[in-house]
C-alpha atoms as a PDB file:
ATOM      1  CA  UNK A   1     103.063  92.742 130.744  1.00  0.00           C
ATOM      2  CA  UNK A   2     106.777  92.104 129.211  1.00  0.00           C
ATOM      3  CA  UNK A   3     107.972  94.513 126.375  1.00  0.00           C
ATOM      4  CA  UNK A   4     110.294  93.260 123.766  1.00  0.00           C
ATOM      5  CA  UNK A   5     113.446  95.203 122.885  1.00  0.00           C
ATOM      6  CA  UNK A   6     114.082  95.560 119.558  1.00  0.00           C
ATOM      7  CA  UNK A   7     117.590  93.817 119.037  1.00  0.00           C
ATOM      8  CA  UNK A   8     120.498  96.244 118.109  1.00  0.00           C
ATOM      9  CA  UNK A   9     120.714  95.033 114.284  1.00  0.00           C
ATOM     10  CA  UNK A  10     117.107  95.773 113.655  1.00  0.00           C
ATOM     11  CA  UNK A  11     117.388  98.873 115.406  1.00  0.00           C
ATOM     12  CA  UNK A  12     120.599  99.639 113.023  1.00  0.00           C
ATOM     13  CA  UNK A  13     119.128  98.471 110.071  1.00  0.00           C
ATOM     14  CA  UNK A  14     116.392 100.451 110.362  1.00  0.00           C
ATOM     15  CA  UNK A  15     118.076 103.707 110.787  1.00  0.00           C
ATOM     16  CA  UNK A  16     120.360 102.903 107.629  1.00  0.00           C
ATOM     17  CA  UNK A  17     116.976 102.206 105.384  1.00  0.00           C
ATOM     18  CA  UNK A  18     115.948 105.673 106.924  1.00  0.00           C
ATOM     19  CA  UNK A  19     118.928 107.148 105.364  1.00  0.00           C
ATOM     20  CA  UNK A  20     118.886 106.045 102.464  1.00  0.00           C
ATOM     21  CA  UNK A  21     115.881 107.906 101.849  1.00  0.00           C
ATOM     22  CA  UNK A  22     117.887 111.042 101.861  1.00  0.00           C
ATOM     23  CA  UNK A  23     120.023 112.309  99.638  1.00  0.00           C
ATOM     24  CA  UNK A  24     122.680 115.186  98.989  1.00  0.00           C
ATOM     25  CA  UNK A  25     122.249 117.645  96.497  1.00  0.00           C
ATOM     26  CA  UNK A  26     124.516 116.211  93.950  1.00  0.00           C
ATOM     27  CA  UNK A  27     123.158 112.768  94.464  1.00  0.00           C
ATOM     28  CA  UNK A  28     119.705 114.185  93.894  1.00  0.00           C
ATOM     29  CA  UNK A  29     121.038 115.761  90.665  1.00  0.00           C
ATOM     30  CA  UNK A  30     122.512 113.139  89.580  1.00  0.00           C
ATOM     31  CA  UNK A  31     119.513 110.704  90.183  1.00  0.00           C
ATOM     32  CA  UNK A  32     116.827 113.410  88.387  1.00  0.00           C
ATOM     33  CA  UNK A  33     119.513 113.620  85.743  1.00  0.00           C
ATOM     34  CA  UNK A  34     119.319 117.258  86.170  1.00  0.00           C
ATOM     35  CA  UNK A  35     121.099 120.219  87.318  1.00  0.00           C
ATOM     36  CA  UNK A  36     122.064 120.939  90.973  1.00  0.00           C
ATOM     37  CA  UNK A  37     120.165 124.182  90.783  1.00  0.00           C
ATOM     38  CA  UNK A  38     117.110 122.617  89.460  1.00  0.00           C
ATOM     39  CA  UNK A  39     116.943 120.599  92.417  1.00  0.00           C
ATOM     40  CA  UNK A  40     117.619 123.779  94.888  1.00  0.00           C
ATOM     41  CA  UNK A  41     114.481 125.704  92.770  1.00  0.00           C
ATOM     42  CA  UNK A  42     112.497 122.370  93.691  1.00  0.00           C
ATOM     43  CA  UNK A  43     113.186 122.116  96.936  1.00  0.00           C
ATOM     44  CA  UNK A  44     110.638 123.302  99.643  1.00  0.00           C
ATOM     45  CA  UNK A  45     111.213 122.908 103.322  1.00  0.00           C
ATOM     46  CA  UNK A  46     109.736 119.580 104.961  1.00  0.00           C
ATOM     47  CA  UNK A  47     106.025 119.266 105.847  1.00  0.00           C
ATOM     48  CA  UNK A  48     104.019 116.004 105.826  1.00  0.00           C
ATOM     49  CA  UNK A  49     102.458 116.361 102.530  1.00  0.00           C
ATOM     50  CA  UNK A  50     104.235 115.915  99.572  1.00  0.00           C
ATOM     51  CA  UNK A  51     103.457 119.100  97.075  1.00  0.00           C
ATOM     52  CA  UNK A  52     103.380 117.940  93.575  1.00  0.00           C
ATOM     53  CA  UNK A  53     106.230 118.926  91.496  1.00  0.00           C
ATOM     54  CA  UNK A  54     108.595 119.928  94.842  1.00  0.00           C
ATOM     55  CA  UNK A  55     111.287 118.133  96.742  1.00  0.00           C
ATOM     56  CA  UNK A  56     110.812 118.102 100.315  1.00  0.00           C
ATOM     57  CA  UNK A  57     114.122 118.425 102.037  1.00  0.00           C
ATOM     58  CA  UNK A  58     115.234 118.398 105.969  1.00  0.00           C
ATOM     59  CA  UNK A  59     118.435 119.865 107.438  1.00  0.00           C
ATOM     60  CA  UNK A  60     119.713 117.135 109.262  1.00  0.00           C
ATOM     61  CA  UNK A  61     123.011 116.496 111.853  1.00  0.00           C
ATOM     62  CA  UNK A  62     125.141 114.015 109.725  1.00  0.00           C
ATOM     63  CA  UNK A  63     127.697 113.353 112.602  1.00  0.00           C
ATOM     64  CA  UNK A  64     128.307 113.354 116.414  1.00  0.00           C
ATOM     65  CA  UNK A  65     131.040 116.539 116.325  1.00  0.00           C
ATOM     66  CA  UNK A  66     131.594 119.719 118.331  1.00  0.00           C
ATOM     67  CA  UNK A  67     129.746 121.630 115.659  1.00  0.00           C
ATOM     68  CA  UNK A  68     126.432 120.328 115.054  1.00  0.00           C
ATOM     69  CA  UNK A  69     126.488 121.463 111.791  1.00  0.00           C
ATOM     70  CA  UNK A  70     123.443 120.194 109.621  1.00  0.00           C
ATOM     71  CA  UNK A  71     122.822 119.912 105.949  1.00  0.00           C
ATOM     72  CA  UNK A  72     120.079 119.836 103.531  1.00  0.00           C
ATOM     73  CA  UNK A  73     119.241 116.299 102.456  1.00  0.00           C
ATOM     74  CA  UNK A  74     116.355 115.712 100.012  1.00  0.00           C
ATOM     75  CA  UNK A  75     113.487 113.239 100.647  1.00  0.00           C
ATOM     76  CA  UNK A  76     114.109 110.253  97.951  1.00  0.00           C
ATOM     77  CA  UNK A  77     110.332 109.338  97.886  1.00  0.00           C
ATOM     78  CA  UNK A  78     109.813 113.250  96.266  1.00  0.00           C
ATOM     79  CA  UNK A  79     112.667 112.016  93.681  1.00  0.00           C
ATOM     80  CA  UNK A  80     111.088 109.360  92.717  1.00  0.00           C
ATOM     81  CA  UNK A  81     107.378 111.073  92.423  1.00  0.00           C
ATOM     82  CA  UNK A  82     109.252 113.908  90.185  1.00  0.00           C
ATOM     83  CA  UNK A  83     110.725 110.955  87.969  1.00  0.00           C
ATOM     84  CA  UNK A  84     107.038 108.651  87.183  1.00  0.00           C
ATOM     85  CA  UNK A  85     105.575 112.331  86.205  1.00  0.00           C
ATOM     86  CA  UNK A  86     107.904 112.747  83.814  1.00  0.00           C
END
């Protein structure tokens, strides 16, 4: 049985739609029109659900550095849910 690989620009492309789907916290603001800290008293930590009315948000390793430092990104799909229920 042969696999296929999947070719390096589909494998890039598909981890730069992934992204997309997250956002910072002032991009979040900015797309809910809304403060910063309306978005933080949204937030909730990720599970596979989506909970009406909350932002689910990951803490996620932006680069390759020493540091591994992580930050909060926010799951665009919630954004978008908070935005039709308006």
């Amino acid at each position: 049985m042969r696999h296929e690989q999947t070719p390096p620009e589909k494998a890039e492309n598909d981890t730069v739609e992934t992204m997309r789907k997250w956002l910072s916290l002032g991009t979040a603001a900015e797309y809910l029109d809304c403060s910063a800290d309306t978005v933080c008293r949204r937030a909730i930590p990720w599970q596979e659900e989506a909970a009406k009315g909350r932002i689910r948000f990951k803490l996620l390793q932006l680069n390759e550095d020493k540091s591994k430092r992580r930050e909060r990104r926010y799951f665009l799909d919630d954004l978008d849910a908070l935005l039709v229920s308006k």
